[in-house]
Protein backbone atom coordinates (compact mmCIF):
# COMPACT_ATOMS: atom_id res chain seq x y z
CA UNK A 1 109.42 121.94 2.38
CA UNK A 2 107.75 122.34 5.67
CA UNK A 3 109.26 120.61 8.42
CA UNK A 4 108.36 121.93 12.14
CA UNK A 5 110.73 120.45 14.18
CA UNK A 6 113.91 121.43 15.22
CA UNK A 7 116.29 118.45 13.43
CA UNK A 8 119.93 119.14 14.46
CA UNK A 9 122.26 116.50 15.66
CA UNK A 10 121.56 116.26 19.32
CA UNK A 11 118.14 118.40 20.25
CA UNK A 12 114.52 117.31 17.91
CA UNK A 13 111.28 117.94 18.54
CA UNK A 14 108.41 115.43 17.23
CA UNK A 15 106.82 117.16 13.90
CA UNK A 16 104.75 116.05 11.14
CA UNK A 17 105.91 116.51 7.65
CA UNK A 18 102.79 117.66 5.51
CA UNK A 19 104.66 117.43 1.38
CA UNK A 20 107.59 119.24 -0.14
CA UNK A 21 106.81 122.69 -1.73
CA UNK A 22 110.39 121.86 -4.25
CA UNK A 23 110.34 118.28 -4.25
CA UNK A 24 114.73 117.21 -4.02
CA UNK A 25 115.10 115.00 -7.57
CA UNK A 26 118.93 114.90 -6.47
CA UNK A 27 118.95 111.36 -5.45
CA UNK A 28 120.00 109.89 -8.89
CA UNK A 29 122.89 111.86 -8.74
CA UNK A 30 123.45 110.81 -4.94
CA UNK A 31 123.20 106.78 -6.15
CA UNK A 32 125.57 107.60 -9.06
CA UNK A 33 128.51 108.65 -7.06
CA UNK A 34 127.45 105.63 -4.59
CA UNK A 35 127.89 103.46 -7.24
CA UNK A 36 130.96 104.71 -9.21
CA UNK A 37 132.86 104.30 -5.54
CA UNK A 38 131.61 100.77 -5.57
CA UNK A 39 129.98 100.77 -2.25
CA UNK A 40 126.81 98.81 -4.32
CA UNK A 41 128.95 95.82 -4.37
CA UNK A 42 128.22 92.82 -2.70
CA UNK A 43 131.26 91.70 0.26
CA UNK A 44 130.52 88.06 1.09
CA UNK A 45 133.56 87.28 2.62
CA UNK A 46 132.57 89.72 5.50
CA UNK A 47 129.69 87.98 6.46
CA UNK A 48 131.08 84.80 5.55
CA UNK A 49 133.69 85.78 8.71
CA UNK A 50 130.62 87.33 11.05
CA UNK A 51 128.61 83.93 10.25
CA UNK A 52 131.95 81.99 11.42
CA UNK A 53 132.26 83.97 14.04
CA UNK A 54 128.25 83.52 15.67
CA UNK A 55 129.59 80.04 14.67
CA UNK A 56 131.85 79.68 17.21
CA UNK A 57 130.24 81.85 19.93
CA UNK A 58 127.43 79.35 19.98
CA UNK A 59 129.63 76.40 20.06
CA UNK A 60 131.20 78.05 23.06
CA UNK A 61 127.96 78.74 25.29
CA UNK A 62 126.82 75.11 23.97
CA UNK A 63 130.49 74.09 25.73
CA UNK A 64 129.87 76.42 28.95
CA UNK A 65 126.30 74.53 28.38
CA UNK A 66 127.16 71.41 28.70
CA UNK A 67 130.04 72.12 31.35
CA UNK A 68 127.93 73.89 33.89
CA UNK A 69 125.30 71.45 34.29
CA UNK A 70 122.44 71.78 36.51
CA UNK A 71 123.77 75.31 37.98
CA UNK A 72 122.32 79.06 38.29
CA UNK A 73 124.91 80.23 35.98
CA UNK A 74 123.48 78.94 33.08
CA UNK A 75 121.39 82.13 33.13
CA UNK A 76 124.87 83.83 31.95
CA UNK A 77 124.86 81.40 28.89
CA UNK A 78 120.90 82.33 28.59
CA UNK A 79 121.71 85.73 28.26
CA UNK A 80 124.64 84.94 26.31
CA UNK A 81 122.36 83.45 23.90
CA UNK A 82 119.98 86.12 23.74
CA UNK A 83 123.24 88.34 22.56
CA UNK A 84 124.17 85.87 19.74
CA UNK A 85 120.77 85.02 18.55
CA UNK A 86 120.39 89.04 18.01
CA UNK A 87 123.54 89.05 15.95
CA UNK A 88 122.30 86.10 14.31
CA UNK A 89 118.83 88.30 13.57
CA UNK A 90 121.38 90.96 12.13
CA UNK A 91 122.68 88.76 9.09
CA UNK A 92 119.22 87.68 8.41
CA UNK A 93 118.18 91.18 7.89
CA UNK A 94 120.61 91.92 6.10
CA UNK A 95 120.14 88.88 4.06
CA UNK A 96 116.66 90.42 3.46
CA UNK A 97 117.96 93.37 1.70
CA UNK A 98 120.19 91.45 -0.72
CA UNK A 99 123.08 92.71 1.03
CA UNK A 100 125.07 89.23 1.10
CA UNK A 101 125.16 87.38 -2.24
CA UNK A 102 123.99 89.09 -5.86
CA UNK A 103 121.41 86.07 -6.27
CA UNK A 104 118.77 86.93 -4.54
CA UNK A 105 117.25 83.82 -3.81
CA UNK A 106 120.13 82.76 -2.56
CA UNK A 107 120.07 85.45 0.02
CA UNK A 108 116.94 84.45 0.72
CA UNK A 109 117.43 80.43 1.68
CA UNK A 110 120.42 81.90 3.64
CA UNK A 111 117.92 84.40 5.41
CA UNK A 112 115.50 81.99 5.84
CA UNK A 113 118.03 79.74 7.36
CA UNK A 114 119.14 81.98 10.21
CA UNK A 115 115.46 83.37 11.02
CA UNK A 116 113.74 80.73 11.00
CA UNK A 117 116.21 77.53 11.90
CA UNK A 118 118.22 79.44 14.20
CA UNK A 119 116.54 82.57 15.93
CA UNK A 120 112.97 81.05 15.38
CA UNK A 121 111.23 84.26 14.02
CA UNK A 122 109.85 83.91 10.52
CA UNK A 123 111.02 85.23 7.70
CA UNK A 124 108.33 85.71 5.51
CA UNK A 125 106.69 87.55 8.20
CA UNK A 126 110.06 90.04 8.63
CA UNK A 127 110.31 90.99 4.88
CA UNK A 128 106.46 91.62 4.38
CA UNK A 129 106.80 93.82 7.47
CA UNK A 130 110.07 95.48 7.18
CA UNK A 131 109.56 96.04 3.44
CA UNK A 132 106.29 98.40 4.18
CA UNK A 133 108.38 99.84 6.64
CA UNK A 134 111.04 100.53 4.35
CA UNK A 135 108.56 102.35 1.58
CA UNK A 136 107.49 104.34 4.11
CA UNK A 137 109.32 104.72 7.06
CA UNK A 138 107.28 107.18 9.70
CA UNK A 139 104.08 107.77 7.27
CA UNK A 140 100.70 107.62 9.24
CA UNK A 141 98.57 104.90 7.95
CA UNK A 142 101.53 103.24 6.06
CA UNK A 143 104.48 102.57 7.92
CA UNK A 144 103.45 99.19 10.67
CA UNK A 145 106.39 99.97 13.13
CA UNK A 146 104.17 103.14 13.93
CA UNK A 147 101.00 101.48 14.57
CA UNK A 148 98.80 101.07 17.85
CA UNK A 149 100.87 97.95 20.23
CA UNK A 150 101.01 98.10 23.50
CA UNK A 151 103.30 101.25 23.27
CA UNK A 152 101.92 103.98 20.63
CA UNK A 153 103.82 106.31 18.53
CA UNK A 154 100.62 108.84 17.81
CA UNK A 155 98.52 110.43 20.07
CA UNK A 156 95.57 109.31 18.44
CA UNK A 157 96.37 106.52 19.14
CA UNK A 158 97.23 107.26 22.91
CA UNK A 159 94.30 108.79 23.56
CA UNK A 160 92.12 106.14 22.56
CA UNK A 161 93.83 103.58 25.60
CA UNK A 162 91.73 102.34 28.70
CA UNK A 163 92.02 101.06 31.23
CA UNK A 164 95.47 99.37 32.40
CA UNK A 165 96.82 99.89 28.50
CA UNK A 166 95.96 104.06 29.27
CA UNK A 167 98.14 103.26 32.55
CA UNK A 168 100.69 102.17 30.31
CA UNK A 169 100.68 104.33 27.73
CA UNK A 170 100.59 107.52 30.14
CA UNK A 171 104.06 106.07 31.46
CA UNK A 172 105.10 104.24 28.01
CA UNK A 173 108.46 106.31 27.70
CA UNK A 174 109.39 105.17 31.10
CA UNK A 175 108.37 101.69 30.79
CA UNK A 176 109.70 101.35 27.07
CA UNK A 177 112.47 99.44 28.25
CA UNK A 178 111.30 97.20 30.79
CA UNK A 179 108.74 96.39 28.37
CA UNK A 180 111.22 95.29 25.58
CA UNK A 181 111.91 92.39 28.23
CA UNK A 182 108.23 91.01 26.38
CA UNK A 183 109.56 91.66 22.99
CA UNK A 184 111.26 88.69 22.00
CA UNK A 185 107.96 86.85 23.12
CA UNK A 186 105.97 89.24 21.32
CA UNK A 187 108.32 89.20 17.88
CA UNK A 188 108.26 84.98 17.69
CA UNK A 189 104.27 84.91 18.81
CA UNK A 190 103.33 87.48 16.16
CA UNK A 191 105.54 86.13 13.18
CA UNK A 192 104.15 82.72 13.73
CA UNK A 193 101.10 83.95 13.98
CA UNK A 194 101.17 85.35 10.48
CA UNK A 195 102.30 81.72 9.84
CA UNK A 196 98.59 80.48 10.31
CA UNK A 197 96.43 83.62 9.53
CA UNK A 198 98.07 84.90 6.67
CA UNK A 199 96.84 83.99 2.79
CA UNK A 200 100.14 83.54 0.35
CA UNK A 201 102.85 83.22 2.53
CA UNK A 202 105.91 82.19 0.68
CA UNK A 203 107.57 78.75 1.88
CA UNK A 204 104.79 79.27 4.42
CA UNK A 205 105.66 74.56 5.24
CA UNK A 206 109.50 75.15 4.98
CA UNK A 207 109.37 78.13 7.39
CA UNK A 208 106.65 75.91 9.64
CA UNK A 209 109.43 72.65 9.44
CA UNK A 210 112.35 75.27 10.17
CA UNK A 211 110.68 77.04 13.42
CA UNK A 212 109.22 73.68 14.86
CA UNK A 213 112.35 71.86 14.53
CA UNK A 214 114.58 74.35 16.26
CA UNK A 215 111.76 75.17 18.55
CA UNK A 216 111.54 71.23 19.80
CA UNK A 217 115.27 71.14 20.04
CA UNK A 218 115.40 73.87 21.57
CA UNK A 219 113.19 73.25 24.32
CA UNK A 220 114.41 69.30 24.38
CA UNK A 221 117.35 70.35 25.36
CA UNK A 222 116.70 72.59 27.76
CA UNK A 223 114.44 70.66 29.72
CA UNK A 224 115.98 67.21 29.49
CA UNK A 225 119.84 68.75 30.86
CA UNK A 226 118.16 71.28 33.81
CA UNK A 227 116.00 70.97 36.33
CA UNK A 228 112.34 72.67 34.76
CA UNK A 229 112.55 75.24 37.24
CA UNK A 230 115.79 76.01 35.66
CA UNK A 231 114.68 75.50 32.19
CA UNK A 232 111.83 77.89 32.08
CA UNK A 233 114.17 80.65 33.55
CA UNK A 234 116.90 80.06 31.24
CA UNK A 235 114.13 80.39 28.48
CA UNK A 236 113.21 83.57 29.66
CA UNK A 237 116.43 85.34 30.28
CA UNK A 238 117.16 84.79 26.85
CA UNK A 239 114.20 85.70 25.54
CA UNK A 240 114.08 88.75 27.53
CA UNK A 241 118.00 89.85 26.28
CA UNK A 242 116.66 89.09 22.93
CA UNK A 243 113.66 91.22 23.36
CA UNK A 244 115.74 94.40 25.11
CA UNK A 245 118.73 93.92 22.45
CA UNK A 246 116.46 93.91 19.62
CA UNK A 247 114.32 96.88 20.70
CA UNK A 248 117.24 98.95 22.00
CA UNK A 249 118.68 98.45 18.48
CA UNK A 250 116.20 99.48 16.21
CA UNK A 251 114.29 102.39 18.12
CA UNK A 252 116.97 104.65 18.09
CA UNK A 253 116.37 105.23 14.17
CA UNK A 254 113.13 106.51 13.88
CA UNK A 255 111.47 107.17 17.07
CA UNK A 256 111.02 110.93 17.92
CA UNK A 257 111.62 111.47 14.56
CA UNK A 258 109.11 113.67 12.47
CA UNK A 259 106.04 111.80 11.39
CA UNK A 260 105.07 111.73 7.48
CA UNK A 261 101.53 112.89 6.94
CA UNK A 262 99.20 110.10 5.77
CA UNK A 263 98.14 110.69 1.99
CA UNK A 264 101.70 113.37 1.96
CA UNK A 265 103.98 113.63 -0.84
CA UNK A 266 107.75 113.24 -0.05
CA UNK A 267 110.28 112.49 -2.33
CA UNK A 268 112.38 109.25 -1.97
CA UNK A 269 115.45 110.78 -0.50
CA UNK A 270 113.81 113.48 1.79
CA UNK A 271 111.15 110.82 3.13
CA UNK A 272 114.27 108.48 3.94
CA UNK A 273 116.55 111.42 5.48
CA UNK A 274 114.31 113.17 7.37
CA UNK A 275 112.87 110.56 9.01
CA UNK A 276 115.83 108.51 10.11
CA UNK A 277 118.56 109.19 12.95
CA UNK A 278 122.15 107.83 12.67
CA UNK A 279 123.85 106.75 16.00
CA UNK A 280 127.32 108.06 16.19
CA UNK A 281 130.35 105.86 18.20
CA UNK A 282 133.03 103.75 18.53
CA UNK A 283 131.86 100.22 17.78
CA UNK A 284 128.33 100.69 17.43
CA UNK A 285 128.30 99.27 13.66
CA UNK A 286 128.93 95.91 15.49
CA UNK A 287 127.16 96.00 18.23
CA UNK A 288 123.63 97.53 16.26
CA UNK A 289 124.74 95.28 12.94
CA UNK A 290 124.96 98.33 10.81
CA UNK A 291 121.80 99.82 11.73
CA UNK A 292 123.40 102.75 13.45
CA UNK A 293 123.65 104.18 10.32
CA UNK A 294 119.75 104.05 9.47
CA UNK A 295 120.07 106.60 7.07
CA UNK A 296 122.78 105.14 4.63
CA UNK A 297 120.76 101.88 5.15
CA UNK A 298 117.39 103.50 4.18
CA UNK A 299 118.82 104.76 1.18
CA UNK A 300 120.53 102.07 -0.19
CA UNK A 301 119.29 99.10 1.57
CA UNK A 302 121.25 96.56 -0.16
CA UNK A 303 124.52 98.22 0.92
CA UNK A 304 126.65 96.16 2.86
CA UNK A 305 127.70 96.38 5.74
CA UNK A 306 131.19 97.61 5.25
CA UNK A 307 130.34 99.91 3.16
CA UNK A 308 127.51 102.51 5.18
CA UNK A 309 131.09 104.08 6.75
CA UNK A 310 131.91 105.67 3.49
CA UNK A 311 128.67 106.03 2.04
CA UNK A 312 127.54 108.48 5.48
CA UNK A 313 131.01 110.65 4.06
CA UNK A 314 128.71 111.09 0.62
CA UNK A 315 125.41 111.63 1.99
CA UNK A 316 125.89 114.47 4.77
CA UNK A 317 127.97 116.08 1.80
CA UNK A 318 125.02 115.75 -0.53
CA UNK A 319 122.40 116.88 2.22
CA UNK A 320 124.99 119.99 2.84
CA UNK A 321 124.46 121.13 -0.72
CA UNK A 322 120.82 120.55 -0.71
CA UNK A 323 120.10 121.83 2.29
CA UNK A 324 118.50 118.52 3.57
CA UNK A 325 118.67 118.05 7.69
CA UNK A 326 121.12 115.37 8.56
CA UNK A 327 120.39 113.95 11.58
CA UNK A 328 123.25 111.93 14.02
CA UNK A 329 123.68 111.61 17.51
CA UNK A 330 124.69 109.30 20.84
CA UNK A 331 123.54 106.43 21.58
CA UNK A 332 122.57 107.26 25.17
CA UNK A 333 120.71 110.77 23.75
CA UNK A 334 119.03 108.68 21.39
CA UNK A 335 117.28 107.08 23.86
CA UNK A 336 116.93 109.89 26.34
CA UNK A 337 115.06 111.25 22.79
CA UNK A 338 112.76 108.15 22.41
CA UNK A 339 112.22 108.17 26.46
CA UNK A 340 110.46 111.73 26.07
CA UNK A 341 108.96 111.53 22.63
CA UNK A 342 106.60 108.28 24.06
CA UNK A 343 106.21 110.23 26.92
CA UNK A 344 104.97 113.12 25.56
CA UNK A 345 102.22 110.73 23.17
CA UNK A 346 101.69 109.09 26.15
CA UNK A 347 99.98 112.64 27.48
CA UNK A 348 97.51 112.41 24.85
CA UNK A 349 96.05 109.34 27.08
CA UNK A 350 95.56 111.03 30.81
CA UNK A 351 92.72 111.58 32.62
CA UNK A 352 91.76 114.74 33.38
CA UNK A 353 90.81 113.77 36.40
CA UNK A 354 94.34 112.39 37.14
CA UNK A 355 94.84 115.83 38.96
CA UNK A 356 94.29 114.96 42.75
CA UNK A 357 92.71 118.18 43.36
CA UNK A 358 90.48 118.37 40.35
CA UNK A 359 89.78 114.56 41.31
CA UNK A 360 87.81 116.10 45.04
CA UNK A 361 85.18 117.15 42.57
CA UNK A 362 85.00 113.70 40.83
CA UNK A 363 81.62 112.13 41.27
CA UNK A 364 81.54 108.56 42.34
């Protein structure tokens, strides 16, 4: 296996992973004990209780809402919003991977529900994209959550920017999180994008009925009960809480994390280990919806919830005796890891004439 990065639990360095010399065939035996301890099966009434409990968080902000009136401190239920509608996102991918009901199409109108009638992203659009993502998390020319945005995750990719994108991009790890602020523009403008360009979308006039509905509602609301001043700032708080919640909760996983060769060969279980990051801590499966443990989730995606706890206890025992890197840390180091990795790809788009004293011998 050749791996050249440092992958302990706290300190990485960026590598690429170029194929497996002794491909691991262990996961079959990994999924067995999985499923003997019955952490496969589905737990319904959990999410039935986290879907009654967004329930009732959104009836209260619609109370504080309506209470408040035309005052400032709606921006609190904005942002209150922008908290709720990322839990809300939460269920809905997890409704993607079948981790709710056995049926899966009934995962799916429950999926579609909450993506498209109540956070406004659609879902069609998610599972096409998070499904590559899933086959190949990290792999050059596979994986889309690695390709050229505004921020970029190669340097290839870096060094191609110009102009005020290579300003950007020289500073990306810095700016990564004021940028997530765009994000939840960014994440509704692109799926409904996909909406009109894409061929073969599934339910392609259900999801257009569900995201135009609770977008006119939406906005009817907010612009008949506050001033449009008001309105349009309440819109973006909670768009921008979205956007920074959302991005804060899904770049910990995979970020600085070694890159998979495009055209390598990795087996299933190394691709999906070594390329992940669990985030260790008190209440983080709540407040990152389970994804804090990116590698459990990666392996067995329709896992619920619940259940990623135990199923961590099994893997780092398996990856012990097969001598597979592990990776865990903090939440805070996790980004302090994502901070410097964009920063270092971000190099790859300087000037060389950024120097101010090479830049005296700069022609005009």
């Amino acid at each position: 296996m050749t791996v050249t990065a440092t992958l302990g639990p706290v300190r990485k360095t960026t590598a690429r992973i170029d194929g497996l010399d002794n491909p691991t065939t262990t996961f079959a035996a990994l999924l067995k004990t999985v499923r003997e301890a019955g952490l496969l099966q589905r737990r319904t009434g959990f999410y039935m209780l986290v879907l009654t409990a967004l329930a009732l968080a959104l009836g209260g902000l619609a109370t504080g809402f309506i209470l408040l009136g035309d005052s400032w401190f709606q921006l609190l239920i904005a942002a209150g919003l922008g908290l709720i509608l990322t839990q809300v996102a939460f269920v809905a991918h997890e409704a993607s991977h079948r981790q709710i009901f056995e049926s899966g199409p009934a995962n799916d109108r429950l999926g579609r529900i909450l993506a498209d009638g109540v956070v406004g992203i659609s879902y069609a659009w998610w599972m096409t994209k998070h499904t590559r993502h899933h086959a190949n998390p990290n792999t050059v020319g596979k994986d889309p959550d690695i390709e050229i945005d505004t921020i970029s995750f190669k340097e290839e990719d870096a060094a191609k920017a110009k102009g005020l994108l290579a300003f950007i991009t020289r500073r990306q790890g810095y700016l990564f999180f004021p940028l997530l602020t765009l994000e939840g523009i960014n994440l509704h403008f692109r799926s409904i994008l996909t909406l009109f360009t894409t061929e073969n979308v599934d339910k392609r006039w259900l999801e257009f009925t569900l995201i135009g509905l609770r977008l006119s509602i939406y906005l009817a609301i907010l612009f008949t009960f506050l001033p449009v001043g008001m309105a349009f700032a309440f819109l973006g708080v909670q768009m921008a809480v979205f956007g920074v919640y959302m991005g804060a909760s899904f770049a910990p996983n995979h970020k600085g994390m070694p890159l998979i060769a495009e055209g390598a060969k990795v087996d299933f279980l190394s691709k999906q280990v070594l390329t992940s990051r669990n985030i260790r801590g008190r209440g983080m499966s709540y407040f990152m919806g389970g994804l804090n443990y990116q590698i459990e989730h990666h392996l067995f995606p329709s896992m619920p919830r619940p259940h990623l706890k135990r199923a961590r206890e099994i893997v780092i025992e398996h990856c012990n005796t097969i001598g597979v890197t592990y990776t865990e840390t903090t939440l805070v180091r996790s980004y302090a890891i994502v901070v410097d990795y964009l920063n270092r790809v971000g190099l790859s788009a300087r000037d060389p004439f950024d120097c101010p004293m090479v830049n005296q011998f700069r022609r005009p």
